[in-house]
N, C-alpha and C. Protein backbone atom coordinates (compact mmCIF):
# COMPACT_ATOMS: atom_id res chain seq x y z
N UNK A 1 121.68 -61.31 61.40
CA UNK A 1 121.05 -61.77 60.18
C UNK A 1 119.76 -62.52 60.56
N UNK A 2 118.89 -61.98 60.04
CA UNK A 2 117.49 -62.55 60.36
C UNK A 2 117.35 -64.34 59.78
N UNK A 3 116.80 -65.22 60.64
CA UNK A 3 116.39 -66.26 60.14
C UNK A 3 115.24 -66.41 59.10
N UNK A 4 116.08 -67.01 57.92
CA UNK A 4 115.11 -67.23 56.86
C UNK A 4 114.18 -68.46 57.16
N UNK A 5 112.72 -68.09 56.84
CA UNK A 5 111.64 -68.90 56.90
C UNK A 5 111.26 -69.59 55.58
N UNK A 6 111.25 -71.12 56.22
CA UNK A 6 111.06 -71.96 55.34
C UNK A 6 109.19 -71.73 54.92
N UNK A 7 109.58 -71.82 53.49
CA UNK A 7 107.47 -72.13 53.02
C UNK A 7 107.30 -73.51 53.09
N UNK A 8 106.43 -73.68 54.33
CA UNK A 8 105.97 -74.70 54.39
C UNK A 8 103.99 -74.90 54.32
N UNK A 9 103.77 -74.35 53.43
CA UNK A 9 102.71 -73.93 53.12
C UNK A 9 102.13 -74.95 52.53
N UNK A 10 102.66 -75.94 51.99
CA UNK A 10 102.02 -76.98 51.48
C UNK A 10 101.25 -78.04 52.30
N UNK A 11 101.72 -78.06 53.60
CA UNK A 11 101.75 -78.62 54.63
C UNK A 11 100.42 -79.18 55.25
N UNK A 12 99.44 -77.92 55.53
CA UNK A 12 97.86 -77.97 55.86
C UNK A 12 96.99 -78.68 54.45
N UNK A 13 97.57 -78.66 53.38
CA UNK A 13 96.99 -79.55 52.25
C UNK A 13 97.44 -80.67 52.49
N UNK A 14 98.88 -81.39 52.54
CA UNK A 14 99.10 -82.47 52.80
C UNK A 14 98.39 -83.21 53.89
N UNK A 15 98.55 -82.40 54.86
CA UNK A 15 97.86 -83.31 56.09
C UNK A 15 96.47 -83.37 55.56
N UNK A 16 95.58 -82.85 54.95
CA UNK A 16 94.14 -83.14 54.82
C UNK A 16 94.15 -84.36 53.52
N UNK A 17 95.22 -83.91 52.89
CA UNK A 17 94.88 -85.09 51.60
C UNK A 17 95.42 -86.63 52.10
N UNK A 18 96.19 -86.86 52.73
CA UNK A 18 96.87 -87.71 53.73
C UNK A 18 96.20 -88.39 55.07
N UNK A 19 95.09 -87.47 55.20
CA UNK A 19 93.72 -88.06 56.45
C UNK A 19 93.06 -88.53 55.48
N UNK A 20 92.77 -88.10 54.58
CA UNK A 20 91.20 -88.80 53.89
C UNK A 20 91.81 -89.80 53.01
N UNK A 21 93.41 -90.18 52.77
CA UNK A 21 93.65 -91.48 52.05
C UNK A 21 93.64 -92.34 53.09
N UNK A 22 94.35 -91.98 54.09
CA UNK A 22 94.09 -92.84 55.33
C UNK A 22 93.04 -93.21 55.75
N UNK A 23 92.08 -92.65 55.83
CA UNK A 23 90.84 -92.77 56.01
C UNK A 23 90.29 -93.76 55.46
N UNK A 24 90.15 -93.69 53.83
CA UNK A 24 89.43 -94.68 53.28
C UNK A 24 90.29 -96.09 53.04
N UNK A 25 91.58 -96.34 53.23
CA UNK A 25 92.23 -97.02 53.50
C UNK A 25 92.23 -97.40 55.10
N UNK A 26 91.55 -97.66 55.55
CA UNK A 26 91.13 -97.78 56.70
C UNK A 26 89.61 -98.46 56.87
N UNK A 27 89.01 -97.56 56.49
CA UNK A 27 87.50 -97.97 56.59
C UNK A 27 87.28 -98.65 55.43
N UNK A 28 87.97 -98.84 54.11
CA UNK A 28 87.79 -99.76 52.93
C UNK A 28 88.58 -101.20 52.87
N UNK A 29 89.70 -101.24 53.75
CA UNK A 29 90.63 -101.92 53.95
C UNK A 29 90.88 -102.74 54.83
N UNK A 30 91.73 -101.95 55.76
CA UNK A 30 92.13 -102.64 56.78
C UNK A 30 91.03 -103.13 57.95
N UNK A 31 90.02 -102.97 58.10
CA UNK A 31 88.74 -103.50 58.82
C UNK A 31 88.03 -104.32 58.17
N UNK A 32 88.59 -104.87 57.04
CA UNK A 32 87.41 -106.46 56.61
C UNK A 32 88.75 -107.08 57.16
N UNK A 33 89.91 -106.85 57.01
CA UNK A 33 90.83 -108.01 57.47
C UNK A 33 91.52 -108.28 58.73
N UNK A 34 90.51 -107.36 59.75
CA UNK A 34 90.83 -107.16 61.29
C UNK A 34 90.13 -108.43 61.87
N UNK A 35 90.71 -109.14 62.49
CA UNK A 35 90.26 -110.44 63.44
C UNK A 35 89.07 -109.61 64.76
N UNK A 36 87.73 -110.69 65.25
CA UNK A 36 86.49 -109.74 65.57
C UNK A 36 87.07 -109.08 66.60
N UNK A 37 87.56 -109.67 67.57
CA UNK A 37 87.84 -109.01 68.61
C UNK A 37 89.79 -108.74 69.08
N UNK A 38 89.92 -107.73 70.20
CA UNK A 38 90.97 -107.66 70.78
C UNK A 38 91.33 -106.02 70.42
N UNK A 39 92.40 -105.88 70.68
CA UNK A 39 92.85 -104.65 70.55
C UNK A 39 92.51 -103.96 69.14
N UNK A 40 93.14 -104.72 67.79
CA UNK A 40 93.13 -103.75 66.80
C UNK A 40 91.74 -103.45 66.17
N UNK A 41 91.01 -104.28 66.51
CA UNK A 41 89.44 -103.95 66.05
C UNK A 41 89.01 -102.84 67.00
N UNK A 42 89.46 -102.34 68.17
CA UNK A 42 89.00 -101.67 68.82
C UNK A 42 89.78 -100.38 68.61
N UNK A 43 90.94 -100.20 68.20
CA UNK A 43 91.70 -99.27 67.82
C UNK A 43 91.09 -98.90 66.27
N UNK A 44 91.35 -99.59 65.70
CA UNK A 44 90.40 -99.00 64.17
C UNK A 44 88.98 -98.90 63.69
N UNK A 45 88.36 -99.24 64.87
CA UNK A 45 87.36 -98.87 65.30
C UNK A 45 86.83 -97.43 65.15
N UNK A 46 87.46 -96.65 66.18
CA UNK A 46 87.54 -95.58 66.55
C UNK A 46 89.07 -94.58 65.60
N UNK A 47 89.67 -95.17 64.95
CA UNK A 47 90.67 -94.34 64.34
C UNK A 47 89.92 -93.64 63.02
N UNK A 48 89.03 -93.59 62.10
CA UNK A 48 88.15 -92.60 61.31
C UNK A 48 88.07 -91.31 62.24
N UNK A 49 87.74 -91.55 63.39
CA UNK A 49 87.24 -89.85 63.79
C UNK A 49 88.19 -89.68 64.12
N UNK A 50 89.51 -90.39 65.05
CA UNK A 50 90.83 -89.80 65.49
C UNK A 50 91.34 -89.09 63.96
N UNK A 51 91.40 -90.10 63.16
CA UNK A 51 92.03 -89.07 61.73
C UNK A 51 91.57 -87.69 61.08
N UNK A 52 89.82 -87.89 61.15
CA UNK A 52 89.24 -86.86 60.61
C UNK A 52 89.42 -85.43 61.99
N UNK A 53 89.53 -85.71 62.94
CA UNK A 53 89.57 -84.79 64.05
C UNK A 53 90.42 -84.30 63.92
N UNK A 54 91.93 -84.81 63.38
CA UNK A 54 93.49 -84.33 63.49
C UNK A 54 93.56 -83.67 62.13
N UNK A 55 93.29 -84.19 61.04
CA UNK A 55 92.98 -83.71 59.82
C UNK A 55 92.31 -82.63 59.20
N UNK A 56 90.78 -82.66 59.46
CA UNK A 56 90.02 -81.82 58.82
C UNK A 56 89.88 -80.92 58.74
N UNK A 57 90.10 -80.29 60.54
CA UNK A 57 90.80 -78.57 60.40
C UNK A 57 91.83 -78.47 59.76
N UNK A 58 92.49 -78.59 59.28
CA UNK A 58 93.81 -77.59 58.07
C UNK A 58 93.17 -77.28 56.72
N UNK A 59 91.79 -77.83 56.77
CA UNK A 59 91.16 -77.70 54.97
C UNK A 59 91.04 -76.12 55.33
N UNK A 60 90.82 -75.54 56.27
CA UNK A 60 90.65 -74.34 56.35
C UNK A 60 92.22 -73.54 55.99
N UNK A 61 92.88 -73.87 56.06
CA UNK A 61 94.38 -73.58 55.75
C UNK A 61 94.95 -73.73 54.69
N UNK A 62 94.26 -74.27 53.66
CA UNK A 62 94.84 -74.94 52.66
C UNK A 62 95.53 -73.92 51.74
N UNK A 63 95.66 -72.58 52.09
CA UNK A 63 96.24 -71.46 51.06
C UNK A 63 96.66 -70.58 52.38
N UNK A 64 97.68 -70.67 53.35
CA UNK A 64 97.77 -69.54 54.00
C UNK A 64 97.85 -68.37 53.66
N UNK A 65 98.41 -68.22 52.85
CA UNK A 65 98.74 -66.87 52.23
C UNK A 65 96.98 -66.03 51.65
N UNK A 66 96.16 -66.29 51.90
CA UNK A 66 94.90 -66.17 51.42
C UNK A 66 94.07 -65.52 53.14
N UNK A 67 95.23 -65.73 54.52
CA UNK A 67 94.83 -64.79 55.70
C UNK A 67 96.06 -64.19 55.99
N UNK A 68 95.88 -63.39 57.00
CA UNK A 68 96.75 -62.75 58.02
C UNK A 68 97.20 -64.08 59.11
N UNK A 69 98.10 -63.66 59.93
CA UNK A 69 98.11 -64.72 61.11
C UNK A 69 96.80 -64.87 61.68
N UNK A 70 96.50 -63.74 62.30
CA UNK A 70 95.53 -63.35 63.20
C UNK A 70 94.08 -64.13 62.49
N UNK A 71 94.05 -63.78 61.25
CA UNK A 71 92.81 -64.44 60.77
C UNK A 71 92.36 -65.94 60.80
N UNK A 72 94.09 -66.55 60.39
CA UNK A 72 94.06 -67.53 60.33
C UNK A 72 93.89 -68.54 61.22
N UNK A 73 94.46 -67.60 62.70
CA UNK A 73 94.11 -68.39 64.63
C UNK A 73 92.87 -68.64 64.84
N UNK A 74 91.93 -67.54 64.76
CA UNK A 74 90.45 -67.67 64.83
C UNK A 74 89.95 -68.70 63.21
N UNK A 75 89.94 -68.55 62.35
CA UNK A 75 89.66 -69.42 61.64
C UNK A 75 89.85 -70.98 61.71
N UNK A 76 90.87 -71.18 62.53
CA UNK A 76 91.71 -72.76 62.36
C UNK A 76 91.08 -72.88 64.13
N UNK A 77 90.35 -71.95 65.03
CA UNK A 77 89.97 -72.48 65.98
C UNK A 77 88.22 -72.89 65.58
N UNK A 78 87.68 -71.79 64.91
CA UNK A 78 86.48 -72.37 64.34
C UNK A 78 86.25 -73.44 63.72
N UNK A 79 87.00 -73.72 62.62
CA UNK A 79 87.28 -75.33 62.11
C UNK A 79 87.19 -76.29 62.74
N UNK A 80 87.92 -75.82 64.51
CA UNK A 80 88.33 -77.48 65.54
C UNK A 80 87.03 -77.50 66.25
N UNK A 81 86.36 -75.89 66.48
CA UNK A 81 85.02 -76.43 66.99
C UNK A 81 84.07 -76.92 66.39
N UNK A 82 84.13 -76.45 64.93
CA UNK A 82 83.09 -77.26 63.98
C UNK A 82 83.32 -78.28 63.86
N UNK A 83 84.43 -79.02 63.87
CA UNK A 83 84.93 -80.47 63.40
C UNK A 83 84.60 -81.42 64.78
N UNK A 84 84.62 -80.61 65.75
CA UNK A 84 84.28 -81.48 66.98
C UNK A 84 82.58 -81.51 66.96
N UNK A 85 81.87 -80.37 66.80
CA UNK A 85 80.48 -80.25 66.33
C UNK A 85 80.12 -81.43 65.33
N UNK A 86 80.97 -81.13 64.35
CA UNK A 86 80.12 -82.13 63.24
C UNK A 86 80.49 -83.65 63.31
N UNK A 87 81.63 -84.34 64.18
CA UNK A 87 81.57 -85.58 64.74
C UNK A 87 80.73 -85.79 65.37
N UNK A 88 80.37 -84.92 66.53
CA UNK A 88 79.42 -85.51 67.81
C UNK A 88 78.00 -85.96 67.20
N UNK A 89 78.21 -84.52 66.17
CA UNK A 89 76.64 -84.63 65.28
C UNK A 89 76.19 -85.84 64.62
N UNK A 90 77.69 -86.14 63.83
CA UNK A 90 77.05 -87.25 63.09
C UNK A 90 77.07 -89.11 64.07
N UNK A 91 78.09 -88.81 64.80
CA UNK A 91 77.66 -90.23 65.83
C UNK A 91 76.50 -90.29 66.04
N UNK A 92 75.96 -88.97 66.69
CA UNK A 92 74.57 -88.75 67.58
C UNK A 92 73.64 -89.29 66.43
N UNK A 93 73.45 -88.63 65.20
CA UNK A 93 72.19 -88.79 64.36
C UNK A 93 72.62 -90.15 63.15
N UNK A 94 73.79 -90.34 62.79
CA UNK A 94 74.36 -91.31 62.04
C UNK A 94 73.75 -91.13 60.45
N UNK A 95 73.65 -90.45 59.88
CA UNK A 95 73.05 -90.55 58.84
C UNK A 95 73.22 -91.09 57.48
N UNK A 96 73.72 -92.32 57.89
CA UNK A 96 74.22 -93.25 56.75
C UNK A 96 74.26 -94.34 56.90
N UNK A 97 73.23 -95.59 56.27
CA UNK A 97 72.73 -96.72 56.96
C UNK A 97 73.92 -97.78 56.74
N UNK A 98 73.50 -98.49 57.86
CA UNK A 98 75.13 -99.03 58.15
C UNK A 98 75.63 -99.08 59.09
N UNK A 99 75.13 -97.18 59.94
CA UNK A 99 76.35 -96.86 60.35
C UNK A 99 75.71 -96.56 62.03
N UNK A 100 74.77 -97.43 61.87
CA UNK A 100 73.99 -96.58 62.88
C UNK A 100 74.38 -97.04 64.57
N UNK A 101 75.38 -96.84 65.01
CA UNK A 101 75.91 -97.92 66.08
C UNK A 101 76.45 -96.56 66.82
N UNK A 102 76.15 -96.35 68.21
CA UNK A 102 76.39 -94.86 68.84
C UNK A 102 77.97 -95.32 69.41
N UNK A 103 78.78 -94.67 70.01
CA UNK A 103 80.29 -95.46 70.56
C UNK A 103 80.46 -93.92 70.83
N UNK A 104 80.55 -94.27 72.65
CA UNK A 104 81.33 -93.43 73.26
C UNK A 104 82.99 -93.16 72.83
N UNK A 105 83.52 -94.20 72.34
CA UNK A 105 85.17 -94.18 72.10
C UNK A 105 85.21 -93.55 70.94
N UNK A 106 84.11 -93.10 70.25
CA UNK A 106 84.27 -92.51 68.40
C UNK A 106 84.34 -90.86 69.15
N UNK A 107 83.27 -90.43 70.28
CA UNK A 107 83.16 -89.46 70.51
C UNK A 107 84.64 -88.38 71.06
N UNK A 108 85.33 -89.88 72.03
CA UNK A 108 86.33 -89.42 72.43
C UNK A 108 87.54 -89.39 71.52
N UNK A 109 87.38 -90.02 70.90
CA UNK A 109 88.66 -90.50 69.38
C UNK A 109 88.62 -88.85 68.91
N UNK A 110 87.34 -88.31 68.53
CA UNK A 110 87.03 -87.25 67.95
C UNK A 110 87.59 -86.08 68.16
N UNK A 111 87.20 -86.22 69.79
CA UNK A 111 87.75 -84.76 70.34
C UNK A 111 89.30 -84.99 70.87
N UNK A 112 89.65 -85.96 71.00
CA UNK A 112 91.32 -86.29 71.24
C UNK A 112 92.24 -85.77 70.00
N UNK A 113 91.62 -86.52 68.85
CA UNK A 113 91.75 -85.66 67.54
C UNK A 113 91.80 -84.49 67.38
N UNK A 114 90.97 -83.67 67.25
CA UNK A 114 91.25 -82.16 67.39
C UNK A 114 91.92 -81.42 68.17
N UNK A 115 92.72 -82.31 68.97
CA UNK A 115 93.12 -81.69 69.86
C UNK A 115 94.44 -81.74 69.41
N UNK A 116 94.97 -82.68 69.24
CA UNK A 116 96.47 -83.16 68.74
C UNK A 116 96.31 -82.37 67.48
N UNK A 117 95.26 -81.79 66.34
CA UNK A 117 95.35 -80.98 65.50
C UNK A 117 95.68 -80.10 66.00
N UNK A 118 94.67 -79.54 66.68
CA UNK A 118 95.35 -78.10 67.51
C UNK A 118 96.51 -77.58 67.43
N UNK A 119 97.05 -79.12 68.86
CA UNK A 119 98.28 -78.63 69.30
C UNK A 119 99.74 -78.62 68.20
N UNK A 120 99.34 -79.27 67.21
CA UNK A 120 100.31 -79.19 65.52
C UNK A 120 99.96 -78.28 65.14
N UNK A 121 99.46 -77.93 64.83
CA UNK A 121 99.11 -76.00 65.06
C UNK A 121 99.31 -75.42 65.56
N UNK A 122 99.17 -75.00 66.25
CA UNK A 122 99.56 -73.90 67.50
C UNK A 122 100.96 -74.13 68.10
N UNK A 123 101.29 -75.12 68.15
CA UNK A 123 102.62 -75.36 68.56
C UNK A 123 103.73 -75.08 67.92
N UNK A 124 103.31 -75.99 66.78
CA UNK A 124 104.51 -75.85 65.77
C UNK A 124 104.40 -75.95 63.90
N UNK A 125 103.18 -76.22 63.95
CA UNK A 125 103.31 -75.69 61.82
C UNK A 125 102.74 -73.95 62.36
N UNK A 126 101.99 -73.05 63.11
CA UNK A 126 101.78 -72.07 62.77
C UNK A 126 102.65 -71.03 62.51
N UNK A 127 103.99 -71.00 63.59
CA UNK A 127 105.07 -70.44 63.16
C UNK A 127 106.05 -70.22 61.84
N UNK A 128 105.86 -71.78 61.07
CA UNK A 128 106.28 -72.27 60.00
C UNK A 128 105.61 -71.65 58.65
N UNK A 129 104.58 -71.62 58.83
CA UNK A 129 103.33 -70.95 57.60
C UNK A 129 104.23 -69.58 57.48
N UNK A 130 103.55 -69.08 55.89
CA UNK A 130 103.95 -67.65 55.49
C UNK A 130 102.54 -67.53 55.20
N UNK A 131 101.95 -66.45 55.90
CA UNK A 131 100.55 -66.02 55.57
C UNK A 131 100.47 -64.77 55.18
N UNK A 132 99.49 -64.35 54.40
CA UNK A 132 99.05 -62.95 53.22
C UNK A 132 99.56 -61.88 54.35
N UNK A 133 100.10 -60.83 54.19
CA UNK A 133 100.42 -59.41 55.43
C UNK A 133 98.92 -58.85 55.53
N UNK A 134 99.32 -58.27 57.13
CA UNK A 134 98.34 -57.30 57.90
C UNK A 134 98.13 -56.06 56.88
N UNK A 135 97.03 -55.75 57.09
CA UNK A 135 97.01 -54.60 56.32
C UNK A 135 96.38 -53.32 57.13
C-alpha cells in the first residue's frame, strides 16, 4: 500500500508570511528595547537578513501545484541566488537613509540564511509538497 502524502502546501506561504512578521517585529520592536551593547544587540543586529535569507525564497513556492518538481528545484535555486544577490546588493548600496552602516555579519547572516532555506528545502519540505504533474 502506497504511502499517502500529506498536502503540505501551505507551508512555503507560511514560512514567508511568518519571516516578514518576524521581521518587522524585530526591526520595529525588539531593537529599541535591546541594551547598547553585548550579545543580543549583536545577534539582532544581524537577524533581518538571517530571516529574510531563510524566508524569502519560498515566495517563489507559494502555489506548488502551479510547477512540476523539476521546475520548482531550479526555480527555488534561482530565488536563493537572487536573495543572496539582493542582500549583498542592498548592504553594499543601502538605499534607505538610516540605513547606511556596511556590516560584514549582515553579509554573512545573509548567506547563512539561505542556506538553512535551502537545506529546509531540499532536505525535507520538498518531498512533502504536491506539485502540478509532468507533462
Amino acid at each position: 500500500m502506497p504511502r499517502q502524502q500529506i498536502n503540505l502546501n501551505v507551508l512555503p506561504f507560511l514560512v514567508c508570511l511568518s519571516g516578514g512578521l518576524l521581521l518587522i517585529f524585530i526591526q520595529q520592536f525588539v531593537r529599541f528595547h535591546l541594551p547598547p551593547s553585548g550579545f543580543l544587540p549583536l545577534f539582532f543586529g544581524f537577524a533581518p537578513n538571517l530571516i529574510v535569507g531563510v524566508s524569502f525564497p519560498f515566495s517563489i513556492l507559494m502555489k506548488p501545484r502551479a510547477f512540476t518538481r523539476s521546475q520548482a528545484k531550479k526555480l527555488f535555486l534561482l530565488w536563493c541566488a537572487g536573495t543572496i544577490l539582493l542582500l549583498i546588493g542592498f548592504e553594499i548600496l543601502r538605499p534607505f537613509r538610516g540605513a547606511q552602516t556596511f556590516d560584514y555579519l549582515d553579509l554573512l547572516a545573509s548567506i547563512i540564511g539561505v542556506a538553512i532555506g535551502f537545506f529546509i528545502y531540499h532536505f525535507w519540505l520538498e518531498r512533502r509538497l504536491i506539485f502540478g504533474q509532468e507533462s
